[in-house]
C-alpha atoms as a PDB file:
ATOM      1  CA  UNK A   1      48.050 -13.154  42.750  1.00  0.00           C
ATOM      2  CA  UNK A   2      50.146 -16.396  43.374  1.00  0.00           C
ATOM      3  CA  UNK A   3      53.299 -16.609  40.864  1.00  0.00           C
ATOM      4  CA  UNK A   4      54.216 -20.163  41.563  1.00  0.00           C
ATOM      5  CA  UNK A   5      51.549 -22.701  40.505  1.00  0.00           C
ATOM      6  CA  UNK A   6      50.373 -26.044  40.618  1.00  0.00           C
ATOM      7  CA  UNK A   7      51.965 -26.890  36.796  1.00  0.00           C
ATOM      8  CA  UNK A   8      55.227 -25.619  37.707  1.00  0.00           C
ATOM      9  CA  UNK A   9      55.898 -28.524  39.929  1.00  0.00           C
ATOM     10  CA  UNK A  10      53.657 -30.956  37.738  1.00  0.00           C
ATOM     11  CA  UNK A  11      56.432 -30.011  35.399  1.00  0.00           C
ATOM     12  CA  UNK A  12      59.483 -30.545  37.929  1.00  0.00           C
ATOM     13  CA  UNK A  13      57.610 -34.628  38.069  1.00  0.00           C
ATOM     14  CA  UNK A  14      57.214 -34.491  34.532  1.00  0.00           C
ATOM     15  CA  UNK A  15      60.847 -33.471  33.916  1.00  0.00           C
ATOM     16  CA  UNK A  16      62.207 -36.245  36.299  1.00  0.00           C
ATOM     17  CA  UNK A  17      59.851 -39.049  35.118  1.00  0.00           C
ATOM     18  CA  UNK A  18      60.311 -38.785  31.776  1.00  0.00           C
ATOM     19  CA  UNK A  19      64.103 -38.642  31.621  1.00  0.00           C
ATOM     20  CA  UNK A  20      64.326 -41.653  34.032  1.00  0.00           C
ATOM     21  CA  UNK A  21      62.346 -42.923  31.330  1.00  0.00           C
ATOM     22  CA  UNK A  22      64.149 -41.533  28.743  1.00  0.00           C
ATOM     23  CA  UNK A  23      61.019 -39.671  26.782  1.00  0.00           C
ATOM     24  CA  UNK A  24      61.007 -36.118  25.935  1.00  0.00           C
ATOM     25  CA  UNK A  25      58.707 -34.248  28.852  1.00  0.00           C
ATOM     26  CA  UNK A  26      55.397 -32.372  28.501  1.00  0.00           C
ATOM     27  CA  UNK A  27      55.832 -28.546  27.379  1.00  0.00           C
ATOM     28  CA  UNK A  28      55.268 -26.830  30.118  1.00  0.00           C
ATOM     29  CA  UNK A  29      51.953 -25.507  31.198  1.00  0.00           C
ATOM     30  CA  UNK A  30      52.591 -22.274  32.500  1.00  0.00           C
ATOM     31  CA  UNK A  31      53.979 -18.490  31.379  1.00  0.00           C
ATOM     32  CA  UNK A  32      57.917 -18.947  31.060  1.00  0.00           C
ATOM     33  CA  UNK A  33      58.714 -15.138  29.749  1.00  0.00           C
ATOM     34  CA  UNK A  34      58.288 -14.195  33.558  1.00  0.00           C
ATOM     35  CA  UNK A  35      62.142 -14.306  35.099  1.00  0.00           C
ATOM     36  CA  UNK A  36      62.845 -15.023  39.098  1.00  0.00           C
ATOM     37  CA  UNK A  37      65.717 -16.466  41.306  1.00  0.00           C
ATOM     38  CA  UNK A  38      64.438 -20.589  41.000  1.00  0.00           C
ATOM     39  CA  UNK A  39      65.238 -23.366  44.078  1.00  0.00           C
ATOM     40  CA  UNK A  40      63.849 -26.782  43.577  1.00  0.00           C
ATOM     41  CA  UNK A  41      63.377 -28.970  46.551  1.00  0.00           C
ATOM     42  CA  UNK A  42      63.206 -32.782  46.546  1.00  0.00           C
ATOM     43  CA  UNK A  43      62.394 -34.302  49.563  1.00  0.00           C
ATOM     44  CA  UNK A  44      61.479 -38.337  50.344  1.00  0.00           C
ATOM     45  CA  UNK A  45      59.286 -39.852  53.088  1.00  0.00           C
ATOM     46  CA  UNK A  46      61.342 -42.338  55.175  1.00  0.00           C
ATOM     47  CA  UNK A  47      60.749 -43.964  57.898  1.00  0.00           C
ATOM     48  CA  UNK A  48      58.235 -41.510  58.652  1.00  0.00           C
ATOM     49  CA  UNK A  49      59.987 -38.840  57.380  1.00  0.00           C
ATOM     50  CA  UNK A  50      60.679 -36.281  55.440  1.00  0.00           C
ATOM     51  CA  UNK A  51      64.074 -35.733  54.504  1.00  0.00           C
ATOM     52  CA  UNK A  52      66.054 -33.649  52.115  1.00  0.00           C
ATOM     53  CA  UNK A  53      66.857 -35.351  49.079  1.00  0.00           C
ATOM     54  CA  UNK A  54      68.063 -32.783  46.580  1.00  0.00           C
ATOM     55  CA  UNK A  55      68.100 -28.819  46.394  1.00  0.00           C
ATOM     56  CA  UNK A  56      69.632 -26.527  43.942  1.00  0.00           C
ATOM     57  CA  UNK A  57      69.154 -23.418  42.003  1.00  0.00           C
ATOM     58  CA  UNK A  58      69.635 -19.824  41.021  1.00  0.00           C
ATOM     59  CA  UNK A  59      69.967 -17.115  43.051  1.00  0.00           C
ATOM     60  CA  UNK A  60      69.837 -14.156  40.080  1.00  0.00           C
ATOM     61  CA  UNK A  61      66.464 -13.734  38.464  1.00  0.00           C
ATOM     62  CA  UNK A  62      66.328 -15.774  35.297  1.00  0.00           C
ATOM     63  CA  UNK A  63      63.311 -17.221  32.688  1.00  0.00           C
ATOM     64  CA  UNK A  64      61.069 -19.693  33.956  1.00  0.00           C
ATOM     65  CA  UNK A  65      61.968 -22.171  31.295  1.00  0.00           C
ATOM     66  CA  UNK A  66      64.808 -23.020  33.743  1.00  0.00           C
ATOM     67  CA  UNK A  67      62.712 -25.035  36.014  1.00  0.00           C
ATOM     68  CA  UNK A  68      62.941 -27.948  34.095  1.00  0.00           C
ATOM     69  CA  UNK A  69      66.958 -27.366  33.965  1.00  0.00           C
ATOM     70  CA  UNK A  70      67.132 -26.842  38.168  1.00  0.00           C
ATOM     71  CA  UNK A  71      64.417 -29.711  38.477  1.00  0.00           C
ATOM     72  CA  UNK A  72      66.965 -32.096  37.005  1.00  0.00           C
ATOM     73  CA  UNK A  73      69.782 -30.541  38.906  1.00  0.00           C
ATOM     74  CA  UNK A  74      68.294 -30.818  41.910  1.00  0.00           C
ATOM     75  CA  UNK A  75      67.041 -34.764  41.132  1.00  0.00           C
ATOM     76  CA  UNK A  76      70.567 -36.232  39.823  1.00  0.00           C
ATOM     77  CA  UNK A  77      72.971 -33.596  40.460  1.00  0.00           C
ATOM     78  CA  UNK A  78      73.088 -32.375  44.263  1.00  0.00           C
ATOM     79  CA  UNK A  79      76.308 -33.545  45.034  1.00  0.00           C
ATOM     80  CA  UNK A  80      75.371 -34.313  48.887  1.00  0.00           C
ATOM     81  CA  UNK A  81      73.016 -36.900  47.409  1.00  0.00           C
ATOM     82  CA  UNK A  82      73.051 -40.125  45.543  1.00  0.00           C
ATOM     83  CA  UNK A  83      70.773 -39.323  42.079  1.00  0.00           C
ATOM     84  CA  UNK A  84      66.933 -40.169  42.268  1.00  0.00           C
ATOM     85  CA  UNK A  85      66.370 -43.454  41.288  1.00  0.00           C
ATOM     86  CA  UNK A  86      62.614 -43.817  39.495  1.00  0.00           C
ATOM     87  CA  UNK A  87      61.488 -46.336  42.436  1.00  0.00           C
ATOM     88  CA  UNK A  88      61.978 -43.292  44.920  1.00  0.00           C
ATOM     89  CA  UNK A  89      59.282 -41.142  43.074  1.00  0.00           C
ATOM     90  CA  UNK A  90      55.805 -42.778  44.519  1.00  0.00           C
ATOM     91  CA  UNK A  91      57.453 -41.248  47.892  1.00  0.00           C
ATOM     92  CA  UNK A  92      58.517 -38.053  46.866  1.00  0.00           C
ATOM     93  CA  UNK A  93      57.725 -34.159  47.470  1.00  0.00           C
ATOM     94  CA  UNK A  94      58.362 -31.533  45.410  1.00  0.00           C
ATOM     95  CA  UNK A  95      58.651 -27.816  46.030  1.00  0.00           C
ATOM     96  CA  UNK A  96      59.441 -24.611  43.659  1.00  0.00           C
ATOM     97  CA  UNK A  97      60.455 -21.632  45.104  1.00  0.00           C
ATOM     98  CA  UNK A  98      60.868 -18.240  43.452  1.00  0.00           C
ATOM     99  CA  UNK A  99      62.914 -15.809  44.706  1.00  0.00           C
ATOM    100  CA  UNK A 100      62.760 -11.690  44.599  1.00  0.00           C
ATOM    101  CA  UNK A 101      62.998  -8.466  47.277  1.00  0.00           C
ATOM    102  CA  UNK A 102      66.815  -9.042  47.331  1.00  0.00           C
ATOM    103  CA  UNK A 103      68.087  -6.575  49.588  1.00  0.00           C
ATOM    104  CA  UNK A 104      71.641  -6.008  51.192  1.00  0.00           C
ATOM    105  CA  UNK A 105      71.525  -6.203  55.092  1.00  0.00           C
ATOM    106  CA  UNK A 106      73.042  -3.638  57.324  1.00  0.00           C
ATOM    107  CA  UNK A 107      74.888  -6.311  58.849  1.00  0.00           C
ATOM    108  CA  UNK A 108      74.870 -10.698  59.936  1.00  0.00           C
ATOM    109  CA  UNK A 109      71.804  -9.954  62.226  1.00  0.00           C
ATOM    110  CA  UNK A 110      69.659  -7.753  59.941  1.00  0.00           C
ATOM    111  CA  UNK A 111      67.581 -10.115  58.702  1.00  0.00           C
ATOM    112  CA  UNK A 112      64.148 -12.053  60.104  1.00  0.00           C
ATOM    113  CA  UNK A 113      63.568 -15.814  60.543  1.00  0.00           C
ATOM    114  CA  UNK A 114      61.177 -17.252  58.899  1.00  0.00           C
ATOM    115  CA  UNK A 115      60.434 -14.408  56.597  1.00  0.00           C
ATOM    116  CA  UNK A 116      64.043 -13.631  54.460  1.00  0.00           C
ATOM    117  CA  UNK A 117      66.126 -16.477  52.654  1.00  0.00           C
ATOM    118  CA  UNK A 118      69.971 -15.198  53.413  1.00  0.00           C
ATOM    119  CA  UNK A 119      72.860 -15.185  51.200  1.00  0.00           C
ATOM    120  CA  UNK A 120      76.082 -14.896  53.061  1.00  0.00           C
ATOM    121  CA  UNK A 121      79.650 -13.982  51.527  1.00  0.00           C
ATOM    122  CA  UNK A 122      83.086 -13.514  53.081  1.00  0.00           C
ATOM    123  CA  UNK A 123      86.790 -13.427  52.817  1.00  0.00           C
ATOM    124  CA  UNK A 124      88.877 -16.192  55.358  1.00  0.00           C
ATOM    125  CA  UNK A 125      92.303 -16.898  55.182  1.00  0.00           C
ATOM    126  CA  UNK A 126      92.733 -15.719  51.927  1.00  0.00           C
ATOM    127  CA  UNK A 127      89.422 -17.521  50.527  1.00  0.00           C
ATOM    128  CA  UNK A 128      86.171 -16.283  49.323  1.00  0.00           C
ATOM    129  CA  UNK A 129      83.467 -18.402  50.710  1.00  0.00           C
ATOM    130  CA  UNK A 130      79.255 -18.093  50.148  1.00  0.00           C
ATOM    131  CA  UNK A 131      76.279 -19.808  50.824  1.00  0.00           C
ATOM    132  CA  UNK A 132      72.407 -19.360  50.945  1.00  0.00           C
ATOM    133  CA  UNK A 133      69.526 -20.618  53.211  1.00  0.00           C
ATOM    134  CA  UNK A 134      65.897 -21.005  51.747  1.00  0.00           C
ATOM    135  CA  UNK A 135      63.921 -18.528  53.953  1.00  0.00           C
ATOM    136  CA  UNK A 136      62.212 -22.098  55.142  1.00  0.00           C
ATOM    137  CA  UNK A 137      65.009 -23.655  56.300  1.00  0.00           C
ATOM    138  CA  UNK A 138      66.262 -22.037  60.192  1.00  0.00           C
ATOM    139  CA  UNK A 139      62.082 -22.469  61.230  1.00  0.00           C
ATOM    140  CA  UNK A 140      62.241 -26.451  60.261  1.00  0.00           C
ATOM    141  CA  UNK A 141      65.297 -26.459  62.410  1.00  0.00           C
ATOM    142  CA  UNK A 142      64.697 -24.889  64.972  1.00  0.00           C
ATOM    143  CA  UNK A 143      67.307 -22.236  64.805  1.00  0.00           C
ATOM    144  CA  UNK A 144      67.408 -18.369  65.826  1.00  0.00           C
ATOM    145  CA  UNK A 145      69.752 -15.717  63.957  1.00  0.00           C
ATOM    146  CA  UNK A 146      72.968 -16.530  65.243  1.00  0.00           C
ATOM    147  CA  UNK A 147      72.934 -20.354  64.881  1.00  0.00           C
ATOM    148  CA  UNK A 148      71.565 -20.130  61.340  1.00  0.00           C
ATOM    149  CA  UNK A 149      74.856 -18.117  60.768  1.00  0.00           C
ATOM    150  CA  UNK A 150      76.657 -20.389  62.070  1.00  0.00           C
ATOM    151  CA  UNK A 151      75.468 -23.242  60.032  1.00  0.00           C
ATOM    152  CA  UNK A 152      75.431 -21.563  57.299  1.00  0.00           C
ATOM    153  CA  UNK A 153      79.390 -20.598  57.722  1.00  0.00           C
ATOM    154  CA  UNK A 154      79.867 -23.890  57.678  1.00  0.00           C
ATOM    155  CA  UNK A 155      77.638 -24.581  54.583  1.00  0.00           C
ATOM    156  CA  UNK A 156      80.295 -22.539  52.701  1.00  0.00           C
ATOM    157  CA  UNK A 157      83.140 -24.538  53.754  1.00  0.00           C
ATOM    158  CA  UNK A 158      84.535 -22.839  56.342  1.00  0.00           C
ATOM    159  CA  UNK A 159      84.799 -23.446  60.023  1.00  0.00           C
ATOM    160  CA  UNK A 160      83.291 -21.644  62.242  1.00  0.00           C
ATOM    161  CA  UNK A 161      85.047 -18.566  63.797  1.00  0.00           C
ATOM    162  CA  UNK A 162      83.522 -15.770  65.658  1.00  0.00           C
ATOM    163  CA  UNK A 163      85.906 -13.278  63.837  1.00  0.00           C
ATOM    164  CA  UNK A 164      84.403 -13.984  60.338  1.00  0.00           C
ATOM    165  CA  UNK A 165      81.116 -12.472  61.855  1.00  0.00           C
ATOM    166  CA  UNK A 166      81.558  -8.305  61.481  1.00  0.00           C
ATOM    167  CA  UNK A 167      82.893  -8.926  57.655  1.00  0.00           C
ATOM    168  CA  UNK A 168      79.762 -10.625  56.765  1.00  0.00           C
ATOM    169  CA  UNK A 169      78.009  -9.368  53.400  1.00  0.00           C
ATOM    170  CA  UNK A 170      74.571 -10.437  54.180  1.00  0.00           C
ATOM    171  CA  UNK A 171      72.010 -10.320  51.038  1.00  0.00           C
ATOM    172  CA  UNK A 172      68.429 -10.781  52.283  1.00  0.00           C
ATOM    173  CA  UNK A 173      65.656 -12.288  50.149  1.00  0.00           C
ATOM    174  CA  UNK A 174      62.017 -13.457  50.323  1.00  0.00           C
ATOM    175  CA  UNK A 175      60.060 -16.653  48.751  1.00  0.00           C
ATOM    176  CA  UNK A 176      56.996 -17.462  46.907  1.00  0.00           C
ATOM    177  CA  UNK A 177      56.848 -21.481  47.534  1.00  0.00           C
ATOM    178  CA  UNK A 178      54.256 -24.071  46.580  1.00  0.00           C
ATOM    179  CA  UNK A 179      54.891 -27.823  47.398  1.00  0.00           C
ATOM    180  CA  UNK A 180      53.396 -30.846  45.869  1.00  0.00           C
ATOM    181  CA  UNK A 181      53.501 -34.372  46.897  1.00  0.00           C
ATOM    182  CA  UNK A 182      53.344 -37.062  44.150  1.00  0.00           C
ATOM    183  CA  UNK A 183      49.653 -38.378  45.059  1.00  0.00           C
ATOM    184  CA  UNK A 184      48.910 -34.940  44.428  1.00  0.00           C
ATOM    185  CA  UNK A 185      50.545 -34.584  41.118  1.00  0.00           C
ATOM    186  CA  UNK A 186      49.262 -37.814  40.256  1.00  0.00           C
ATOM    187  CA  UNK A 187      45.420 -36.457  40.568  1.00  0.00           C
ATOM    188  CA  UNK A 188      46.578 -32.899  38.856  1.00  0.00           C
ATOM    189  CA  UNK A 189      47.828 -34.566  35.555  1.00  0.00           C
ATOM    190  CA  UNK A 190      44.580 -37.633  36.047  1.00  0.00           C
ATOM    191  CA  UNK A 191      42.059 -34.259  36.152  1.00  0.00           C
ATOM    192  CA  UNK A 192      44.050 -33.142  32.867  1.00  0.00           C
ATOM    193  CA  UNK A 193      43.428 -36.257  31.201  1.00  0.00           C
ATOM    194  CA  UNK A 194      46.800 -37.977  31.828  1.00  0.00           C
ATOM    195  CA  UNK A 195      48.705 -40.587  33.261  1.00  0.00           C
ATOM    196  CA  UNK A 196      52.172 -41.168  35.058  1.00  0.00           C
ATOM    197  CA  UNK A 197      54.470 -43.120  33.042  1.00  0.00           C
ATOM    198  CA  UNK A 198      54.763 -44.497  36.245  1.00  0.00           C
ATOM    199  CA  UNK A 199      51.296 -46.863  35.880  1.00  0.00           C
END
């Protein structure tokens, strides 16, 4: 049985919407007791395109009800991005991912693309540095093992340096993902009996 669903990401669109709009959102329509590790994922088609434009969330499991919290993070508050502005939306995808099957790796290699999200932490000149990759994100690039490492090194703030490599505390993890485009959430809340503040 599928844990993410369709109303979880009608929600994320809800959530957005409505505060750019400055309404209170639809409750949500789906179990929130349930708890999991939450990513949402904004993404915008230009120029043929589809590019990142905002990704955050949780990496310990936590209640549902957060969605609408890491929806908005991930709309106005991803630092690498400028916040979504409402005339973006007609363009935009959205994807929820929950997270669970956290496992620690034997080592930087033990892990398999396409199938485990990583978490990465290590000690560098005196720093603490981490960072995670979405179990979908070295197959969109392209990228085997060792240069997902390597980007992700860099992710944390660190350059990269072939030394950090054997003190690597790798964390494994895997996905449940469902993605929605807003044509699509359009006809989800239309077959509900609703309409995008939007129209």
């Amino acid at each position: 049985m599928s844990v993410v669903t369709d109303s979880m990401i009608v929600h994320c669109f809800d959530t957005i919407i409505s505060d750019l709009k400055h309404v209170d959102p639809p409750k949500p329509e789906y179990d929130t007791s349930q708890q999991y590790g939450i990513f949402v994922t904004w993404k915008i088609h230009k120029r043929g395109e589809l590019q990142l434009r905002g990704c955050i969330g949780c990496l310990v499991p936590i209640p549902l009800t957060e969605i609408e919290h890491y929806a908005r993070e991930s709309a106005f508050n991803d630092f690498r991005f400028d916040p979504i502005k409402e005339k973006e939306i007609p363009s935009l995808q959205c994807s929820v991912s929950l997270l669970h099957s956290f496992e620690d790796a034997k080592d930087y290699k033990d892990w398999e693309v396409g199938k485990h999200g990583i978490r990465i932490t290590f000690y560098h000149g005196g720093r603490a540095y981490r960072a995670t990759y979405l179990p979908e994100v070295a197959p969109e690039q392209g990228w085997d093992r060792e240069t997902t490492i390597r980007h992700l090194i860099e992710k944390a703030g660190c350059s990269y340096d072939a030394s950090i490599l054997p003190s690597i505390q790798l964390q494994r993890y895997q996905t449940e993902k469902r993605t929605m485009q807003y044509e699509e959430y359009v006809s989800y809340i239309q077959s509900k009996g609703r309409h995008s503040l939007l129209e």
